[in-house]
N, C-alpha and C. Protein backbone atom coordinates (compact mmCIF):
# COMPACT_ATOMS: atom_id res chain seq x y z
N UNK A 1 0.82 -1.19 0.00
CA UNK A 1 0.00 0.00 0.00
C UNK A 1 0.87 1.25 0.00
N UNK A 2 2.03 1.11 0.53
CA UNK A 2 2.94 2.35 0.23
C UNK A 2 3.46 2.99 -0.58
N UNK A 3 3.51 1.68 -1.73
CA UNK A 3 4.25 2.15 -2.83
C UNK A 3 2.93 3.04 -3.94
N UNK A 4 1.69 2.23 -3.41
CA UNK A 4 0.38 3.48 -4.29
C UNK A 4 0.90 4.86 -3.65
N UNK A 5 0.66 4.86 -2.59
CA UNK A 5 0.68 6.47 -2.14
C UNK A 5 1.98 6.70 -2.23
N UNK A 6 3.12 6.55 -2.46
CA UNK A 6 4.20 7.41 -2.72
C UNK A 6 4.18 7.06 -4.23
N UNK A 7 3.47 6.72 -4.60
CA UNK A 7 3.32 6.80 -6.47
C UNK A 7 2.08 8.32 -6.45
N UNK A 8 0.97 8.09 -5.90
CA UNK A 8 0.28 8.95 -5.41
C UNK A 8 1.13 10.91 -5.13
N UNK A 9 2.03 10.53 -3.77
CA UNK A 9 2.43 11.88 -3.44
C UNK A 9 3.78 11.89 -4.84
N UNK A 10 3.96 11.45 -6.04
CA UNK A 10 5.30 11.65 -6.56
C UNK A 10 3.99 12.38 -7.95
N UNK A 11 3.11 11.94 -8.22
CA UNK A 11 1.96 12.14 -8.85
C UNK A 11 1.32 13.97 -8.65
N UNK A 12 1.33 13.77 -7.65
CA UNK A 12 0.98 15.46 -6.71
C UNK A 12 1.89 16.10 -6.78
N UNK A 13 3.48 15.46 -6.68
CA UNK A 13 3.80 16.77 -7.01
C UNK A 13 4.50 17.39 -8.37
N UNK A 14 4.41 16.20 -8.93
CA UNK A 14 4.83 16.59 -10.87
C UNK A 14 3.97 17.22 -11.30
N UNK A 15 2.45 17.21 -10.59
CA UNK A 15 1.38 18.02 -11.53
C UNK A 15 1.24 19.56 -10.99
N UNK A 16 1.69 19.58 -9.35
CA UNK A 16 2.52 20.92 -8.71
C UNK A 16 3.54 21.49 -9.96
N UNK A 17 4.30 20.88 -10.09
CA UNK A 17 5.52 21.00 -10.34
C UNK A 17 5.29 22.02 -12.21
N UNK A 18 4.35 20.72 -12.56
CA UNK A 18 3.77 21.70 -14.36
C UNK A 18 2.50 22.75 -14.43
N UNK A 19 1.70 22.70 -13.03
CA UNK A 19 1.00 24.15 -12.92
C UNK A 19 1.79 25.28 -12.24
N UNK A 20 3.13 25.24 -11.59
CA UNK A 20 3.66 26.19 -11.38
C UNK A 20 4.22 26.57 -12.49
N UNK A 21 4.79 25.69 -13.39
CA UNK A 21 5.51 26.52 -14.18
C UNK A 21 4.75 27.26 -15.49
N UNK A 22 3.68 26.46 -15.50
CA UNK A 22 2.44 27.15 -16.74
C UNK A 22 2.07 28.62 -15.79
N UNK A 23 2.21 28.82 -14.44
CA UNK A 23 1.55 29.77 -14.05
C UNK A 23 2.59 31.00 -14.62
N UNK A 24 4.11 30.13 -14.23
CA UNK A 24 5.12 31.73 -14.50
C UNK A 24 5.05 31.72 -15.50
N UNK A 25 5.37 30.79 -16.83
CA UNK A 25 4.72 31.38 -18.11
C UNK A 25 3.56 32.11 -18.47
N UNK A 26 2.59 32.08 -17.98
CA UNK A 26 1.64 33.13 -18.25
C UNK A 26 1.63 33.95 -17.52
N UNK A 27 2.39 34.46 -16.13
CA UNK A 27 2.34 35.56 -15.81
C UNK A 27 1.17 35.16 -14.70
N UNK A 28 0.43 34.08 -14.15
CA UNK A 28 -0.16 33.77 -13.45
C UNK A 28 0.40 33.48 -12.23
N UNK A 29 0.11 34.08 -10.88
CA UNK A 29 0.75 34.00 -10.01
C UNK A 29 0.00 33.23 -9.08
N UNK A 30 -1.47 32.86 -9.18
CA UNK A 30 -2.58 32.50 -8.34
C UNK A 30 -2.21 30.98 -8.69
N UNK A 31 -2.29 30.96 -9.87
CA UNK A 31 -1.66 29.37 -10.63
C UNK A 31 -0.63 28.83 -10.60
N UNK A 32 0.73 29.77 -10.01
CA UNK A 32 2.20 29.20 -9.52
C UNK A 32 1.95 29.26 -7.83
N UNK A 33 1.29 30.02 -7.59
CA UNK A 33 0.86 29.60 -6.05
C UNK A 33 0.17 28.04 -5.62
N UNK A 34 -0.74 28.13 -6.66
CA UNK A 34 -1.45 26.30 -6.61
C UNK A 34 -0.48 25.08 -6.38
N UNK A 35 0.13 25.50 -7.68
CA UNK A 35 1.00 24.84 -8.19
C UNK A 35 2.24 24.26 -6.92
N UNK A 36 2.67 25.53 -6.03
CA UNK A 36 3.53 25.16 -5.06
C UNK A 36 2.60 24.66 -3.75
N UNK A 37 1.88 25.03 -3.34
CA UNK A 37 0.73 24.48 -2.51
C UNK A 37 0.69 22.93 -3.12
N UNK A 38 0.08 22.42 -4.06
CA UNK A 38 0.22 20.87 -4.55
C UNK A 38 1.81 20.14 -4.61
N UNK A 39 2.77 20.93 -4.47
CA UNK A 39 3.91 20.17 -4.52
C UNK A 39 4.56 20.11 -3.58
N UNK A 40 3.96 21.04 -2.25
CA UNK A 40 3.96 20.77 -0.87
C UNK A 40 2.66 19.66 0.35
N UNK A 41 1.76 19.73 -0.80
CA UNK A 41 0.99 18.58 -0.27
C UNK A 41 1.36 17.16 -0.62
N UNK A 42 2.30 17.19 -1.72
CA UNK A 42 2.99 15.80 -2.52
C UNK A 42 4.03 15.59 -1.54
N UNK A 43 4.90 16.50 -1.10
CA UNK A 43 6.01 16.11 -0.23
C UNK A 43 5.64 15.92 1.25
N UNK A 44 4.51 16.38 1.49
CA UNK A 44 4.14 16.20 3.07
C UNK A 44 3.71 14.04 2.91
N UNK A 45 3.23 14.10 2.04
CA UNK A 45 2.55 12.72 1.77
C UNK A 45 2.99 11.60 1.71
N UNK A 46 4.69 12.18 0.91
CA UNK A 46 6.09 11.50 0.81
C UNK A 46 6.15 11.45 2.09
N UNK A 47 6.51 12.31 2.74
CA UNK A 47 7.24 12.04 4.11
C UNK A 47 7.10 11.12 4.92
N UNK A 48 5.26 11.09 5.05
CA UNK A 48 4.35 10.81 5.96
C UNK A 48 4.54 8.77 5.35
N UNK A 49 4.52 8.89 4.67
CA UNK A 49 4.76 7.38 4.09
C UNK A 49 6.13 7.05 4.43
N UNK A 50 7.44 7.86 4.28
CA UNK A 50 8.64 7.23 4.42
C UNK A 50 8.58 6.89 6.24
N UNK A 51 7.85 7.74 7.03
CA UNK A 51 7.86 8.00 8.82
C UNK A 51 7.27 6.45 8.53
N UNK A 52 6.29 5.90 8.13
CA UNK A 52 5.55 4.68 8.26
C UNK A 52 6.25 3.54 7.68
N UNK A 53 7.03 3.67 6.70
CA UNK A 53 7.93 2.64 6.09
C UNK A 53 9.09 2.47 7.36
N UNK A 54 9.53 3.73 7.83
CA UNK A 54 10.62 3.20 9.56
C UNK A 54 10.23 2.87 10.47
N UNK A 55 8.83 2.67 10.63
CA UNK A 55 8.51 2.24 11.72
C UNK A 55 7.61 0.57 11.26
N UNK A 56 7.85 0.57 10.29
CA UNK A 56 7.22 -1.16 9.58
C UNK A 56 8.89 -1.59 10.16
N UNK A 57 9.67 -1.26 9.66
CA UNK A 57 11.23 -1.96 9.74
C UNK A 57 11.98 -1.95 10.71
């Protein structure tokens, strides 16, 4: 089940990762804001899975 959700949080944050940068190309700042907001909810998700993978082992 770990490897869905860190497929999951790696998922969240590549799609962070291409609405931030569509935002600075257009000059959208509300949309590079999203964009980093989703690629900080991808890495919180990562984390939260690797804390649970050290404590399985």
């Amino acid at each position: 089940m770990s490897g869905t959700e860190k497929g999951k949080a790696a998922a969240e944050q590549a799609k962070g990762k291409a609405k931030e940068a569509l935002g600075r190309t257009v000059g959208n700042e509300r949309m590079a804001a999203e964009g980093r907001a989703e690629q900080a909810k991808g890495d919180a998700r990562h984390a939260k899975e690797d804390v649970k993978d050290a404590f399985r082992h």
